[in-house]
N, C-alpha and C. Protein backbone atom coordinates (compact mmCIF):
# COMPACT_ATOMS: atom_id res chain seq x y z
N UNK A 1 74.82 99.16 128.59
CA UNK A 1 74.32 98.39 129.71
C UNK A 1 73.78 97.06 129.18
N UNK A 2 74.16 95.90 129.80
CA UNK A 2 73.74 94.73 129.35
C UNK A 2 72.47 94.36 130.15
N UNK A 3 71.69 93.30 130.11
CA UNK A 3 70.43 93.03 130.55
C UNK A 3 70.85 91.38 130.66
N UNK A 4 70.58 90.84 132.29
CA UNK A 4 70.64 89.35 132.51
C UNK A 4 69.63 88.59 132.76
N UNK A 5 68.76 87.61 132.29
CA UNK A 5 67.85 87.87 132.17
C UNK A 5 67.92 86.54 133.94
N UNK A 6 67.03 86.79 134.83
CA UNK A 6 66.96 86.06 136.21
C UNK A 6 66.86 84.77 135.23
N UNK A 7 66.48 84.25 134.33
CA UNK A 7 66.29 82.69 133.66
C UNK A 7 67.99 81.91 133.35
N UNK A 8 68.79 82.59 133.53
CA UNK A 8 69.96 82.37 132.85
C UNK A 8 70.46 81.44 134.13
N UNK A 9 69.86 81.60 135.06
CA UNK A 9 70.49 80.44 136.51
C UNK A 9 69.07 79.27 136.40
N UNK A 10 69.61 78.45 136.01
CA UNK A 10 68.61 77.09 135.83
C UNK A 10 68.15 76.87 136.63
N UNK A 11 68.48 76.24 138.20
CA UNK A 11 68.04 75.93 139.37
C UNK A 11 67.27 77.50 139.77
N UNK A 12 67.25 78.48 139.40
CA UNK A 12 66.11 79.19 139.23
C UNK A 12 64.96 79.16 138.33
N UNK A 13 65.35 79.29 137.20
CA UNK A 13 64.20 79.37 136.26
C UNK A 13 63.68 77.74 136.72
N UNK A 14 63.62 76.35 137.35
CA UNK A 14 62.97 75.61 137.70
C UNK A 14 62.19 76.23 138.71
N UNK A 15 63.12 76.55 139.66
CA UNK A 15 62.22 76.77 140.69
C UNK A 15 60.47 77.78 140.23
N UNK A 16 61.22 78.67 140.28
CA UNK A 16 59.82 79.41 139.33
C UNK A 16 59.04 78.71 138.93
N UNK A 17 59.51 78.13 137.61
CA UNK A 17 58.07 77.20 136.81
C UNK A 17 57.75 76.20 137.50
N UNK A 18 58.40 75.34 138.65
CA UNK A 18 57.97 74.66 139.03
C UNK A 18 56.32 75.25 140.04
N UNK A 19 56.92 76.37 140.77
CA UNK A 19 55.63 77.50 141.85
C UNK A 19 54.70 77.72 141.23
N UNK A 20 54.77 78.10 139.36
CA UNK A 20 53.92 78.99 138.99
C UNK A 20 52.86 77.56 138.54
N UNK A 21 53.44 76.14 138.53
CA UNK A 21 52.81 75.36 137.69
C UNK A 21 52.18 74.61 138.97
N UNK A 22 53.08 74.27 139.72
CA UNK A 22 52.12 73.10 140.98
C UNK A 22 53.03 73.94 142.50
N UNK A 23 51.86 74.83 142.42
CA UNK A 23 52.85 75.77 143.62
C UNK A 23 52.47 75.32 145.27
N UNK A 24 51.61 73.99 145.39
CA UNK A 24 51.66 73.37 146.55
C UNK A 24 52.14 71.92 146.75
N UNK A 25 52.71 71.52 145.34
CA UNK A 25 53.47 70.26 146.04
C UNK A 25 54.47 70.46 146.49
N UNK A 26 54.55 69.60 147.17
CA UNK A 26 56.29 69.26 148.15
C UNK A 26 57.37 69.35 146.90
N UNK A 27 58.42 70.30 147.72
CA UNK A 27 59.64 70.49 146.89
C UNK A 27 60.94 69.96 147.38
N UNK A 28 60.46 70.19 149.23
CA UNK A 28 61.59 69.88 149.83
C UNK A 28 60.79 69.48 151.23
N UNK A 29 61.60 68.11 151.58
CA UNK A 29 61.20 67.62 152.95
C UNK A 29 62.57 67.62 153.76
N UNK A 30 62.88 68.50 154.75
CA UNK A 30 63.87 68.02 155.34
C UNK A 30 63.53 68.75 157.21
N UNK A 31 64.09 67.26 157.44
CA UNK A 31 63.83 66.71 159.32
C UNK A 31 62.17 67.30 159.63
N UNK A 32 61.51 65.99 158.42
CA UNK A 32 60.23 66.67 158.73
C UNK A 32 59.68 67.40 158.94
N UNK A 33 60.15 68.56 157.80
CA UNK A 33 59.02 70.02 157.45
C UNK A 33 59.53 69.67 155.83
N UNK A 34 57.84 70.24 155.11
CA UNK A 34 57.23 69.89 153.92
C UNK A 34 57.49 71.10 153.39
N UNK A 35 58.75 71.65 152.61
CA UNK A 35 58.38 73.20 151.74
C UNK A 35 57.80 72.90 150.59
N UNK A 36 56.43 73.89 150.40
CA UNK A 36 56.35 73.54 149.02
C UNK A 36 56.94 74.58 148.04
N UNK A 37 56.56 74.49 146.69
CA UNK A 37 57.08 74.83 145.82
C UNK A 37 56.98 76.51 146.01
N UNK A 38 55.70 76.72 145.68
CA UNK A 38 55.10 78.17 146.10
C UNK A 38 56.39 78.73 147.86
N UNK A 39 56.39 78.04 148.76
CA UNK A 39 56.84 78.44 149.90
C UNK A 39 58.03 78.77 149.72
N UNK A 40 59.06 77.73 148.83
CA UNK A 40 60.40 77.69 148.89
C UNK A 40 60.54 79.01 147.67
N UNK A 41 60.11 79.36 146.72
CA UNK A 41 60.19 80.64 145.84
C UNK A 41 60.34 81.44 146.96
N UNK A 42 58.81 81.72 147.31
CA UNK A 42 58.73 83.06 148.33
C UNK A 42 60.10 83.08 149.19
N UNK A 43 60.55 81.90 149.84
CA UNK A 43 61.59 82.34 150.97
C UNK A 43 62.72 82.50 149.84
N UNK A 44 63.27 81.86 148.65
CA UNK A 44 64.29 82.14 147.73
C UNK A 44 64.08 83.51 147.55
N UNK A 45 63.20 84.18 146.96
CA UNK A 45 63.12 85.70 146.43
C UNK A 45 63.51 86.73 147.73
N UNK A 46 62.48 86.39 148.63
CA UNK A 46 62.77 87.35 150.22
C UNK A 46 64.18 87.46 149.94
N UNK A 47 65.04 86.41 150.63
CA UNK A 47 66.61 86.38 150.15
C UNK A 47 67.33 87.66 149.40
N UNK A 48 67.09 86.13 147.84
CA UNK A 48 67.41 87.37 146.98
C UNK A 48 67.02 89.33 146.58
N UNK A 49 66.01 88.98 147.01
CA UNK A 49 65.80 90.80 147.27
C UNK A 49 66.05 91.78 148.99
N UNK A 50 66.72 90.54 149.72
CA UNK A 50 67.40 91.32 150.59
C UNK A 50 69.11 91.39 150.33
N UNK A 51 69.33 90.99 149.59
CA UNK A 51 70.85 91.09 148.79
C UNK A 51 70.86 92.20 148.23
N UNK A 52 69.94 92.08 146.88
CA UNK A 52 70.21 93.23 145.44
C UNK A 52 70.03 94.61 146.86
N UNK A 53 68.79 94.35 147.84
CA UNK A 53 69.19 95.90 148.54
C UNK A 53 70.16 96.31 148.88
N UNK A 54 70.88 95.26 149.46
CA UNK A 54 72.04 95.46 150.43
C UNK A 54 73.04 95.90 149.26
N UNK A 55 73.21 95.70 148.01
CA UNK A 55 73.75 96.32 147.05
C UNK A 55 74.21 95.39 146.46
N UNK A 56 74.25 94.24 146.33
CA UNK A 56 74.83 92.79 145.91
C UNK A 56 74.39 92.67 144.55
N UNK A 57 75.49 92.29 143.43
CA UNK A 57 75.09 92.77 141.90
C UNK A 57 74.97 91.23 141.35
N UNK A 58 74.37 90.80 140.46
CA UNK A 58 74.56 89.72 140.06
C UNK A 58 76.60 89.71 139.78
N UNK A 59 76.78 87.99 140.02
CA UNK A 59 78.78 88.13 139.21
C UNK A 59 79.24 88.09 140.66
N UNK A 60 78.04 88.51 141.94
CA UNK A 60 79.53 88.77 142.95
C UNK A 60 79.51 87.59 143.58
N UNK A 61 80.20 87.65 144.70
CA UNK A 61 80.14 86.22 145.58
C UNK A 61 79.98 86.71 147.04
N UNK A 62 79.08 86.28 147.37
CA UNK A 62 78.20 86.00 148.64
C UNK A 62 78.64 84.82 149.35
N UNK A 63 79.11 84.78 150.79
CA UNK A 63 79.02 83.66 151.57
C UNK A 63 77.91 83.65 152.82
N UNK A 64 78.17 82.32 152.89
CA UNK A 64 76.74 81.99 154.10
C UNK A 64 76.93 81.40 155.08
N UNK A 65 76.68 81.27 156.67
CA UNK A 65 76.77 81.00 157.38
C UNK A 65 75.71 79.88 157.83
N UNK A 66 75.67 78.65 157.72
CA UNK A 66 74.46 77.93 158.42
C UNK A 66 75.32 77.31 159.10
N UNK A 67 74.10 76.91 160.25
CA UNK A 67 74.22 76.17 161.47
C UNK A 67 74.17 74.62 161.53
């Protein structure tokens, strides 16, 4: 069994250190709402740990529907 470590996706491991280091500045402003750093993790992880339930393995491919 191999071990991946969640750091190996960059635009993750930022996100993280960015929450754990200044987890209330603005990360993202868009059509005037302010996510901060801390906010945008929390809603990234929710996500991602409603995937791995649904059975989704790291390697697979996921599509998305936005509006």
């Amino acid at each position: 069994m191999s071990y991946h470590s969640p750091f190996e996706n960059y635009a993750y491991a930022m996100l993280t250190a960015n929450a754990l280091r200044t987890p209330d500045k603005p990360a993202l402003v868009y059509r005037g709402r302010t996510y901060t750093f801390d906010g945008l993790n929390r809603a990234v992880n929710k996500i991602a740990n409603a995937l791995t339930a649904a059975g989704i393995v790291a390697g697979q491919r996921v599509g998305s529907l936005l509006n």
